[in-house]
N, C-alpha and C. Protein backbone atom coordinates (compact mmCIF):
# COMPACT_ATOMS: atom_id res chain seq x y z
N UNK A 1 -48.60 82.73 33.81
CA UNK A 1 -49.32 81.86 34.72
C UNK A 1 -50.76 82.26 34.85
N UNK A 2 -51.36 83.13 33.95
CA UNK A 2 -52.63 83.90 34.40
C UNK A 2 -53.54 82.98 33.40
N UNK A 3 -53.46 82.32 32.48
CA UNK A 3 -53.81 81.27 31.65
C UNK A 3 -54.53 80.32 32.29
N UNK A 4 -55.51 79.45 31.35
CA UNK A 4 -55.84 78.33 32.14
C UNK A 4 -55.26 77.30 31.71
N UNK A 5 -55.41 76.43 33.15
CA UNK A 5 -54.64 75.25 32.46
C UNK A 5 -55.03 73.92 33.79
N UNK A 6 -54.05 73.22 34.73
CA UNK A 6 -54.28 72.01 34.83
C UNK A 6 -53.52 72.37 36.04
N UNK A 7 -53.86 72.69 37.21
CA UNK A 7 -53.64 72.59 38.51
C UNK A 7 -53.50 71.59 39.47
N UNK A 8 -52.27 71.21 40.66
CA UNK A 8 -52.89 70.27 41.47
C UNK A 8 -52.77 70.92 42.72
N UNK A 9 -52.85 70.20 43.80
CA UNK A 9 -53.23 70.73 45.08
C UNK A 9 -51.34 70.72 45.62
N UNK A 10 -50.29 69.86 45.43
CA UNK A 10 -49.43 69.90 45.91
C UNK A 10 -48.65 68.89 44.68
N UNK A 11 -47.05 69.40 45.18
CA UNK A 11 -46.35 69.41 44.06
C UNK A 11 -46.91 67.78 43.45
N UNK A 12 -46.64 67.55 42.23
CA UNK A 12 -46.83 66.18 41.39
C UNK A 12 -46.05 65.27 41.54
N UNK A 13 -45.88 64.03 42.04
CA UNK A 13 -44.91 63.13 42.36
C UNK A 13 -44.48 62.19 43.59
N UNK A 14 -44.03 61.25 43.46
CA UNK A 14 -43.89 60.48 44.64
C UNK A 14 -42.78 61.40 45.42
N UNK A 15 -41.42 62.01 45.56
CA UNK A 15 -40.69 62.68 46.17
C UNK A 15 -39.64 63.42 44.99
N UNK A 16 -39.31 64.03 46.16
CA UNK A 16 -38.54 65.52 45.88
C UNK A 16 -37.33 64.45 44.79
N UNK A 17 -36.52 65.38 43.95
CA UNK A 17 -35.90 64.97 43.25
C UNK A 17 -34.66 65.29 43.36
N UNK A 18 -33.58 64.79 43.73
CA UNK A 18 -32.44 65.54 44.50
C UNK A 18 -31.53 66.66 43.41
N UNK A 19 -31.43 68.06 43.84
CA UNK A 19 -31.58 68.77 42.69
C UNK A 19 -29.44 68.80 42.68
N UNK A 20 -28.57 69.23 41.75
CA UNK A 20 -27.48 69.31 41.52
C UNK A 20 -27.28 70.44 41.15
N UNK A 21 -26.50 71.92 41.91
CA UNK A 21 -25.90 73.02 40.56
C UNK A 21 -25.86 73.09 39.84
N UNK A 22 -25.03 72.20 39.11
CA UNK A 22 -24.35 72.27 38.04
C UNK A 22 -25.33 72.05 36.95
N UNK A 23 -26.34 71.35 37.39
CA UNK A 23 -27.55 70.70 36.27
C UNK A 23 -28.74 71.72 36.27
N UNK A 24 -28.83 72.67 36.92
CA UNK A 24 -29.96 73.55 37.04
C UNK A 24 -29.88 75.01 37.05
N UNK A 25 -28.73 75.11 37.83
CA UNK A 25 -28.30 76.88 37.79
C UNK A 25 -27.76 77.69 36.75
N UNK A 26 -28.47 78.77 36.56
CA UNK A 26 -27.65 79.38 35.46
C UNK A 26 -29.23 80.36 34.93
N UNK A 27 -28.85 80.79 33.39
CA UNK A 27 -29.78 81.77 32.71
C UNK A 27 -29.92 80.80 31.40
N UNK A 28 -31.67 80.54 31.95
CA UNK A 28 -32.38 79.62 30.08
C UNK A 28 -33.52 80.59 29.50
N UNK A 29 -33.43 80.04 28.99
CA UNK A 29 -34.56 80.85 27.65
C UNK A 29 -35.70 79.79 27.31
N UNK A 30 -36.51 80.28 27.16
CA UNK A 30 -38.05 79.39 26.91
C UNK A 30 -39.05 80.58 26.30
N UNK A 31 -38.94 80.30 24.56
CA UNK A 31 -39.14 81.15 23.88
C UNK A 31 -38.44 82.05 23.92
N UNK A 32 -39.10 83.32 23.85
CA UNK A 32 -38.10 84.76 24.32
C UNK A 32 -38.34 85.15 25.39
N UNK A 33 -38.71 84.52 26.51
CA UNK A 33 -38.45 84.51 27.58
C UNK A 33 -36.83 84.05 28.59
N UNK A 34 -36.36 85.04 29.03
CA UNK A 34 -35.20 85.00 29.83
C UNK A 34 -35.28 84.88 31.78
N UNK A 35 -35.10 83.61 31.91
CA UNK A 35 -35.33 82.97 33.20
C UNK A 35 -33.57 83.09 34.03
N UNK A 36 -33.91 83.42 35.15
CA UNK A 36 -32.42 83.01 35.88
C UNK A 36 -33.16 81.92 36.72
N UNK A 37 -32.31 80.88 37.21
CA UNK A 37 -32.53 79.80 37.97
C UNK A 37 -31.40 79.77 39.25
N UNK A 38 -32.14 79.51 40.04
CA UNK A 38 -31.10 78.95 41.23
C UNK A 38 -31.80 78.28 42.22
N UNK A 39 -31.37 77.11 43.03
CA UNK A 39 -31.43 75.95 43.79
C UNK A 39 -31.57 77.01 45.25
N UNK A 40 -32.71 76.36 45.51
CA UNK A 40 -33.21 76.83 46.74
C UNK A 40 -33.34 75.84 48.20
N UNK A 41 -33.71 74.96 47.75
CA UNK A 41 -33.08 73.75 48.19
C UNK A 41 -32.55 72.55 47.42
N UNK A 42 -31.19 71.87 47.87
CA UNK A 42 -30.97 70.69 46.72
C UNK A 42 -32.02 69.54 46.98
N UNK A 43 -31.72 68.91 48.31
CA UNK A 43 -32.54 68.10 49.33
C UNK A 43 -34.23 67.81 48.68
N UNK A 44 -34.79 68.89 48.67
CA UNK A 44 -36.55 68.75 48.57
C UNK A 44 -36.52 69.62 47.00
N UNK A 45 -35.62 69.46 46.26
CA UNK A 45 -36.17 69.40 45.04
C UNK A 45 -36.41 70.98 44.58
N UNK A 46 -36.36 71.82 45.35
CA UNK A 46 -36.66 73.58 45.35
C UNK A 46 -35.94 74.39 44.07
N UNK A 47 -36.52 75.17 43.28
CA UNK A 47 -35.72 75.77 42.35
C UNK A 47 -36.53 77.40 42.37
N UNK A 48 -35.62 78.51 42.65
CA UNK A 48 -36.40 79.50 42.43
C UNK A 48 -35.91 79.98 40.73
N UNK A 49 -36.70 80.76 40.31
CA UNK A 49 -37.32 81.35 39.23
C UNK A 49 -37.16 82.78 39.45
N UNK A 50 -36.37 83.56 38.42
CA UNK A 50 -37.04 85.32 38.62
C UNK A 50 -36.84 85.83 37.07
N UNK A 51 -37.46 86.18 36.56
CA UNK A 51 -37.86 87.10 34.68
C UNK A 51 -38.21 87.98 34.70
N UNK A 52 -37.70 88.91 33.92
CA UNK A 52 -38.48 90.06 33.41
C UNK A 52 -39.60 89.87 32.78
N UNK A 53 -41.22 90.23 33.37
CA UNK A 53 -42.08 90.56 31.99
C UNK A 53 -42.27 91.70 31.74
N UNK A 54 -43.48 92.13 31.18
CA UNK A 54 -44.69 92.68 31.29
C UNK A 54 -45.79 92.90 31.76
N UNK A 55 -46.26 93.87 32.28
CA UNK A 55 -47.54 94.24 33.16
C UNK A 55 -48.44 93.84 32.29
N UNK A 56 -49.95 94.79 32.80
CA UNK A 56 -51.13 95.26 31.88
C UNK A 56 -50.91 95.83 31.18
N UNK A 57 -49.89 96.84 31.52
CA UNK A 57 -49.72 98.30 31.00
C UNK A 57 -48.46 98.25 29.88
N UNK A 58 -47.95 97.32 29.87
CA UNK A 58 -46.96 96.98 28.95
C UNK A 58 -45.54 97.54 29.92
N UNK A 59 -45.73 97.99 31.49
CA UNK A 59 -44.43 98.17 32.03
C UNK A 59 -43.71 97.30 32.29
N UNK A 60 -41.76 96.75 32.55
CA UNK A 60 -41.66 96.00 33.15
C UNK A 60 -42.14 95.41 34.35
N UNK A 61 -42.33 94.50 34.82
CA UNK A 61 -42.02 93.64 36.36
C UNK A 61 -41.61 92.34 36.26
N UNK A 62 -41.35 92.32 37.47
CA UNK A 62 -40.14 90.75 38.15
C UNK A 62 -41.49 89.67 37.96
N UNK A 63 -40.89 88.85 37.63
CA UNK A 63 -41.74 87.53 37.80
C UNK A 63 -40.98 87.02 38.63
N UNK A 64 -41.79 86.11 40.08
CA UNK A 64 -40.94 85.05 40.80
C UNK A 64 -41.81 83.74 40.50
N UNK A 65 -40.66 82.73 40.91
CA UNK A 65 -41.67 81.71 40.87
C UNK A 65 -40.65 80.17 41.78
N UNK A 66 -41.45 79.80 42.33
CA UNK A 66 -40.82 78.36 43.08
C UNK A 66 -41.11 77.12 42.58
N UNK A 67 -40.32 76.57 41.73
CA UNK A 67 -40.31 74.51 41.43
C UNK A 67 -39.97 73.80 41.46
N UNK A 68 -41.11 73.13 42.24
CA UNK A 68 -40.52 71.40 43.00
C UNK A 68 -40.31 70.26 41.52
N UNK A 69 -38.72 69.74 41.79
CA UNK A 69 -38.73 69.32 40.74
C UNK A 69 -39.19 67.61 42.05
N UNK A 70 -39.31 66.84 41.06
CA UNK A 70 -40.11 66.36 41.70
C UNK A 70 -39.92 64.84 41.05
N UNK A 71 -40.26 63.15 41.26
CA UNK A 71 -40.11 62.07 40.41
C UNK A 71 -41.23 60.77 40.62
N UNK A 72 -41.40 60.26 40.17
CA UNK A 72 -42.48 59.13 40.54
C UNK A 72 -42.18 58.16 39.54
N UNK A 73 -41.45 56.76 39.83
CA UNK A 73 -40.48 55.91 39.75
C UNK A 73 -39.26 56.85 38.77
N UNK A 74 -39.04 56.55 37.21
CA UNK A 74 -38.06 57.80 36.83
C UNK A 74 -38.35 58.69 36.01
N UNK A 75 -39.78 58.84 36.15
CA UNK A 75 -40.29 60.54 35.26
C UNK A 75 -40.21 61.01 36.44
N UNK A 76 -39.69 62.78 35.37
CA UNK A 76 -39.63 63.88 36.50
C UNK A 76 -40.62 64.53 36.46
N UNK A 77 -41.22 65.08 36.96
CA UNK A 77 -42.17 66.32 37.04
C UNK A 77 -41.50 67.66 37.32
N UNK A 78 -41.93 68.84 37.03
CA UNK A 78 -42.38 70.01 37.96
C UNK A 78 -43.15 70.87 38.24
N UNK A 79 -43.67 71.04 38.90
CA UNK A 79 -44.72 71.66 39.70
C UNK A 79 -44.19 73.28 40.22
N UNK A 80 -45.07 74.31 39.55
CA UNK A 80 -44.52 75.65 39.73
C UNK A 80 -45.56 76.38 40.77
N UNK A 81 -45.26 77.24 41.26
CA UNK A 81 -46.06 78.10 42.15
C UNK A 81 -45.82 79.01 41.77
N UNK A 82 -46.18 79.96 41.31
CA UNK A 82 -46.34 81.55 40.78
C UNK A 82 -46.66 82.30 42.16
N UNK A 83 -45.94 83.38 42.29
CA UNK A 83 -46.28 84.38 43.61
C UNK A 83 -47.09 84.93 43.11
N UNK A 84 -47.88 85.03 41.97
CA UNK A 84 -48.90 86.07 41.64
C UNK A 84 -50.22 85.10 41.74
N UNK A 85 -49.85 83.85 41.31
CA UNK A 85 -51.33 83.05 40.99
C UNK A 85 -51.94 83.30 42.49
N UNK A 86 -53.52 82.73 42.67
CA UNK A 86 -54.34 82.74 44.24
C UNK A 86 -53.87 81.47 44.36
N UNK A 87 -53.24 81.19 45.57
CA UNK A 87 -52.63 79.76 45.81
C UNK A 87 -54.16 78.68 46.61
N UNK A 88 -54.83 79.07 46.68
CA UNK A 88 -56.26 78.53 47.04
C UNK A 88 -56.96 77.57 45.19
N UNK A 89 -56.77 78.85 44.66
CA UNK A 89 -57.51 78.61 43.17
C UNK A 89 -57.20 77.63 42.16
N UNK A 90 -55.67 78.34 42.62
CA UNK A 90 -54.60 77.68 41.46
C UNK A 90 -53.12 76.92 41.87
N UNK A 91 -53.33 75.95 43.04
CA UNK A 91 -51.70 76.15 44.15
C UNK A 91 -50.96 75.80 42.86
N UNK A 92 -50.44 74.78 42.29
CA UNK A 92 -49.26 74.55 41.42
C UNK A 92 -49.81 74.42 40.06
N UNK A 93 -48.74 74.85 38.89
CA UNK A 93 -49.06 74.39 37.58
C UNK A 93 -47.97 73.23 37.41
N UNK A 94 -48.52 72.22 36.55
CA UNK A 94 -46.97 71.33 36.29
C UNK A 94 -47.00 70.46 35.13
N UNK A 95 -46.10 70.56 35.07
CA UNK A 95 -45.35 69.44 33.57
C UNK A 95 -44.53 68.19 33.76
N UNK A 96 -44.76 67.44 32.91
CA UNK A 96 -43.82 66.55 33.05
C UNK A 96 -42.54 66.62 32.19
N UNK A 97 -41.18 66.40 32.73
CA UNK A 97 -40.16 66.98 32.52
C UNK A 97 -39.00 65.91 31.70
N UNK A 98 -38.27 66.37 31.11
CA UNK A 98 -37.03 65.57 30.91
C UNK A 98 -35.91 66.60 30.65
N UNK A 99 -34.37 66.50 31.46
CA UNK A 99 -33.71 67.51 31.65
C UNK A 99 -32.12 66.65 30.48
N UNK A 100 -31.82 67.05 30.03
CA UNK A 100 -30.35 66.73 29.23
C UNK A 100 -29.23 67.99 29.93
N UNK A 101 -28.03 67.82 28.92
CA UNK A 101 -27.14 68.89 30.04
C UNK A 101 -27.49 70.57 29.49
N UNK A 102 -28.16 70.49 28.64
CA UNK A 102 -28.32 72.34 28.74
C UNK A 102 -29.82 72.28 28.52
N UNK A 103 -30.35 71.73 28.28
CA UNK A 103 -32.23 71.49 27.75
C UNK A 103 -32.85 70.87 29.07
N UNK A 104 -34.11 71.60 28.97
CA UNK A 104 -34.98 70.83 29.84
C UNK A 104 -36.45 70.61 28.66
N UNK A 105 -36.99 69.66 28.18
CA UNK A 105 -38.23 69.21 27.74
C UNK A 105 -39.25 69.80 28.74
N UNK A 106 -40.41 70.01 27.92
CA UNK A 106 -41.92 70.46 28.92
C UNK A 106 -42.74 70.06 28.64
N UNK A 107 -43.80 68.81 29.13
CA UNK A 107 -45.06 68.51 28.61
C UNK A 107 -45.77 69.08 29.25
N UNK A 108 -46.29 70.09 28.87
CA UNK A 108 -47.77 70.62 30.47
C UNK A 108 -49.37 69.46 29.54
N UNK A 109 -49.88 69.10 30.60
CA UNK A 109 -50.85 68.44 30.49
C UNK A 109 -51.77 69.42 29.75
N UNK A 110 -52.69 68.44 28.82
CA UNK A 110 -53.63 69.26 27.86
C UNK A 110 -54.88 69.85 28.98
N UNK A 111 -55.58 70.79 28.81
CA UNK A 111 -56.42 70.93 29.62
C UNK A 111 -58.10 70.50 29.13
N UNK A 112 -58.02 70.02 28.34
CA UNK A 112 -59.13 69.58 27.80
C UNK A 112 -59.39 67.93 27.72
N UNK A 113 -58.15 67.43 28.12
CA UNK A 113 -58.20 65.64 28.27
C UNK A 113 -58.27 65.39 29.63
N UNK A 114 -57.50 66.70 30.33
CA UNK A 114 -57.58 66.13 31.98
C UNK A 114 -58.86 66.60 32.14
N UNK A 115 -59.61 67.63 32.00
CA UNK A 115 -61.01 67.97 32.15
C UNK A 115 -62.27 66.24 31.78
N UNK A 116 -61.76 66.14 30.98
CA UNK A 116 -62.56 64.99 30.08
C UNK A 116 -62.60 64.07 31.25
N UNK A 117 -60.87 63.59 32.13
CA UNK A 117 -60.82 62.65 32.49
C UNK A 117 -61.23 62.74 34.28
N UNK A 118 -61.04 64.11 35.07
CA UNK A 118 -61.68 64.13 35.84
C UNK A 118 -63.73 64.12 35.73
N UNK A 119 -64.41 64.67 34.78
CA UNK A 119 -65.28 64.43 34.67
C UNK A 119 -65.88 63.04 34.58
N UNK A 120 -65.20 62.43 33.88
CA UNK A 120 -64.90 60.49 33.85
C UNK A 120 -64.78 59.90 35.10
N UNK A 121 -64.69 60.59 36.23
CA UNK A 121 -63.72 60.06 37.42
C UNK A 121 -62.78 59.14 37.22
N UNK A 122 -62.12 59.31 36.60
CA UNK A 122 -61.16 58.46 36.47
C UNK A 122 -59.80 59.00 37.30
N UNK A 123 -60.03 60.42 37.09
CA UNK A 123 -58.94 61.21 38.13
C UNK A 123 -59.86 61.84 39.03
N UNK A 124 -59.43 62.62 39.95
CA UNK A 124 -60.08 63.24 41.70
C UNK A 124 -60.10 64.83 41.51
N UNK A 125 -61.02 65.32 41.31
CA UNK A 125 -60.40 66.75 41.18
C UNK A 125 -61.92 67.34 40.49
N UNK A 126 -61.93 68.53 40.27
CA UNK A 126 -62.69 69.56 39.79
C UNK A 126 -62.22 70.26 38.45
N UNK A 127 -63.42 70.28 37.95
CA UNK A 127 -63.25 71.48 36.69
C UNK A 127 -64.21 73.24 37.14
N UNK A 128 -63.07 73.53 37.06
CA UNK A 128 -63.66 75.14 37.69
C UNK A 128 -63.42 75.80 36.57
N UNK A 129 -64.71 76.17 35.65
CA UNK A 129 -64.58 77.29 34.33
C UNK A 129 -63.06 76.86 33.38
N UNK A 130 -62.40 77.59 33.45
CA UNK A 130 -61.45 76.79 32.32
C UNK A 130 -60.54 76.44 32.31
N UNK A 131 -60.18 76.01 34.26
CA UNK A 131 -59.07 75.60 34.95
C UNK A 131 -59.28 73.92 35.29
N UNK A 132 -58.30 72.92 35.23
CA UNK A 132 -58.93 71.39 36.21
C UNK A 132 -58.15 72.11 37.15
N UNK A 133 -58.62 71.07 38.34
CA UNK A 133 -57.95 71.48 39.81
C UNK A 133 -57.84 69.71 40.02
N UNK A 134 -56.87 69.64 40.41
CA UNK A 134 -56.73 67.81 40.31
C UNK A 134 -56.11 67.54 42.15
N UNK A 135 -56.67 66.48 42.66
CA UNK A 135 -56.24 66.24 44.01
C UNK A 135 -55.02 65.10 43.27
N UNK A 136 -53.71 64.92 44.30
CA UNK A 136 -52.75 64.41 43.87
C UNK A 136 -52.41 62.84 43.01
N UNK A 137 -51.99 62.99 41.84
CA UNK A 137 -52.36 61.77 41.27
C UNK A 137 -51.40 60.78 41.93
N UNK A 138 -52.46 59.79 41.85
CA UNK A 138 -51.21 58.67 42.57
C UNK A 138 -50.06 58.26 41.96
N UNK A 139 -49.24 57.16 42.28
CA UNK A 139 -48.01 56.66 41.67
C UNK A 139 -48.96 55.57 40.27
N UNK A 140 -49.31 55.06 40.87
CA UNK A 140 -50.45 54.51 39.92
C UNK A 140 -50.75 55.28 38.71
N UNK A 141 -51.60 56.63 38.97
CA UNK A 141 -52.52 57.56 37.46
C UNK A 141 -51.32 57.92 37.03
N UNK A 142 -50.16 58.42 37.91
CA UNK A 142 -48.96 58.98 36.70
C UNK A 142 -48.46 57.94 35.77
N UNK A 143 -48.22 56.74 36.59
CA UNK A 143 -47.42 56.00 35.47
C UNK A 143 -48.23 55.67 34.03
N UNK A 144 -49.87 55.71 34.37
CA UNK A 144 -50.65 55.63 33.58
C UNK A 144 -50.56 56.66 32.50
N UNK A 145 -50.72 57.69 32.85
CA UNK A 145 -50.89 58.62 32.28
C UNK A 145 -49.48 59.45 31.21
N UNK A 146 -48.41 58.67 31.79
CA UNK A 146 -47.20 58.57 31.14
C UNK A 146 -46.94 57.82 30.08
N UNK A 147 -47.79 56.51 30.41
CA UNK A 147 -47.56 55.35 29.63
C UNK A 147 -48.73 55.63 28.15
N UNK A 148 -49.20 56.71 28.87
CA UNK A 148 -50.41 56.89 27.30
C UNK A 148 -51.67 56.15 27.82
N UNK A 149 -51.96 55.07 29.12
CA UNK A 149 -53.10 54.47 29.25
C UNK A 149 -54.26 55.41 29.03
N UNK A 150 -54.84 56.50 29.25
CA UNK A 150 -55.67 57.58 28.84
C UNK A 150 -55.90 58.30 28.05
N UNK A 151 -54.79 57.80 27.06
CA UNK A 151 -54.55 58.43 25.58
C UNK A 151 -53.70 59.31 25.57
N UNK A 152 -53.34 60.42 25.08
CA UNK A 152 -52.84 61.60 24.91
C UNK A 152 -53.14 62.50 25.52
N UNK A 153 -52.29 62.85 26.72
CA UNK A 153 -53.12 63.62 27.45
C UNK A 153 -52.07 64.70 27.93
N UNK A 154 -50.44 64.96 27.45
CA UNK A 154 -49.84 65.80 27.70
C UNK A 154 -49.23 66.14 26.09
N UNK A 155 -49.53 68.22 26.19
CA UNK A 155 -49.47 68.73 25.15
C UNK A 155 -48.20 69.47 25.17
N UNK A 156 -47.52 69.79 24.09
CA UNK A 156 -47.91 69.34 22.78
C UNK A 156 -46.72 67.85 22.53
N UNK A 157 -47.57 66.70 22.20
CA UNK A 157 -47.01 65.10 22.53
C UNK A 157 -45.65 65.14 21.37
N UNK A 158 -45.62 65.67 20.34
CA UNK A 158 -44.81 65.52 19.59
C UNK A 158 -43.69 66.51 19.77
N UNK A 159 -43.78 67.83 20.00
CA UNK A 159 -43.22 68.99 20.22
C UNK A 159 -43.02 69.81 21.35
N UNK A 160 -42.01 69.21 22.28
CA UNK A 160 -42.57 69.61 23.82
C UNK A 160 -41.79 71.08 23.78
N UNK A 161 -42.32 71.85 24.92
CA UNK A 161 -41.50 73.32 25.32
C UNK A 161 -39.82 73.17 25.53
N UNK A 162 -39.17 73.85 24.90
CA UNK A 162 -37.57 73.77 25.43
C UNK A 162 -37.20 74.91 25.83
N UNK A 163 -36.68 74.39 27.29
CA UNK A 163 -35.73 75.49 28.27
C UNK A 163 -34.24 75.03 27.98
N UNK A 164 -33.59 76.36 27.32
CA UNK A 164 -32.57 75.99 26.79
C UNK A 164 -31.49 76.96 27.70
N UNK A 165 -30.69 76.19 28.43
CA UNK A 165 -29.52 77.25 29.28
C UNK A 165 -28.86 77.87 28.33
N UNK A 166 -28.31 79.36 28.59
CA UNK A 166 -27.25 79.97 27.90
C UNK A 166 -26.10 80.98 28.78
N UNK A 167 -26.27 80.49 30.14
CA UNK A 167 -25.00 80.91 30.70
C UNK A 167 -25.12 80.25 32.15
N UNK A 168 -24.36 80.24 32.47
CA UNK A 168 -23.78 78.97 33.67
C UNK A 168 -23.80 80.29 34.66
C-alpha cells in the first residue's frame, strides 16, 4: 500500500454490498502473497484483511487491512484502508471487483488516466505528486467509467489481479 496510486476520500460506491461467509471467508493468495479474510461486518459490506510481509529490514510483520466491499447499480467495488497508510493523505485504495466462487478479479484504476482525467475536470479531486486523491465519484462517473466512456482507465484492462481462495 506504500505505492502510488488512485485514492478516494470514502469507500467507492452507491452502498455497502451485503457480504456472505461462505463467499468471502477463508485463506487467498494474490500472487505470493497469503491473505486470511474474515467478515467484519456482513450488513455494511466490512471485510478484515491480515498477511504476513516484510519490513524495511526484510523482517517479518502483520499487515492489517479493512474492505468495504461496496456496489453502484451491479459493479462491485472495493475500497481498502491500510492501517499503515496516513488516512488524511491516502484514506482508501480501490478496485473494481468481480467475485466467482473461489476468485475474486481486480481492476485498480490506472493512475495516469485518472490523473489525466481529474486534471480535465472531468472528475473532482487532486493530483498530489504521484498519488490522485479523487472526491467520491458519482453513480453517474462510475457507470461511465465502467462503461469505458473515458477510455481505458482501469489497469491492467485485459489481465486483471486474481485473488484466488485456497482454504475455507
Amino acid at each position: 500500500a506504500g505505492c502510488s496510486g488512485v485514492y478516494v476520500l470514502r469507500p467507492v460506491g452507491e452502498k455497502p454490498h451485503a457480504l456472505v461467509a461462505a463467499d468471502w471467508e477463508g485463506v487467498w493468495v494474490l500472487d505470493n502473497n497469503v491473505t486470511k479474510i474474515t467478515i467484519a461486518s456482513a450488513a455494511a459490506g466490512q471485510l478484515q484483511m491480515a498477511s504476513i510481509g516484510r519490513d524495511a529490514h526484510g523482517q517479518p510483520k502483520l499487515n492489517l487491512g479493512t474492505v468495504f466491499i461496496t456496489q453502484s447499480g451491479e459493479t462491485l467495488f472495493a475500497s481498502l484502508r491500510n492501517e499503515e497508510d496516513d488516512a488524511a493523505k491516502r484514506p482508501y485504495l480501490w478496485a473494481r471487483l468481480s467475485r466467482d466462487t473461489d476468485l475474486v478479479l481486480l481492476w485498480f484504476p490506472d493512475r495516469q488516466r485518472f490523473a489525466e482525467l481529474v486534471r480535465a475536470g472531468k472528475l473532482a479531486g487532486k493530483v498530489d505528486g504521484d498519488d490522485v486523491l479523487l472526491e467520491a465519484p458519482t453513480a453517474a462517473q462510475l457507470a461511465a467509467l465502467v462503461a469505458g466512456e473515458f477510455g481505458p482507465v482501469f489497469e491492467p484492462a485485459d489481465s486483471p489481479q486474481v485473488l484466488r481462495r485456497v482454504a475455507r
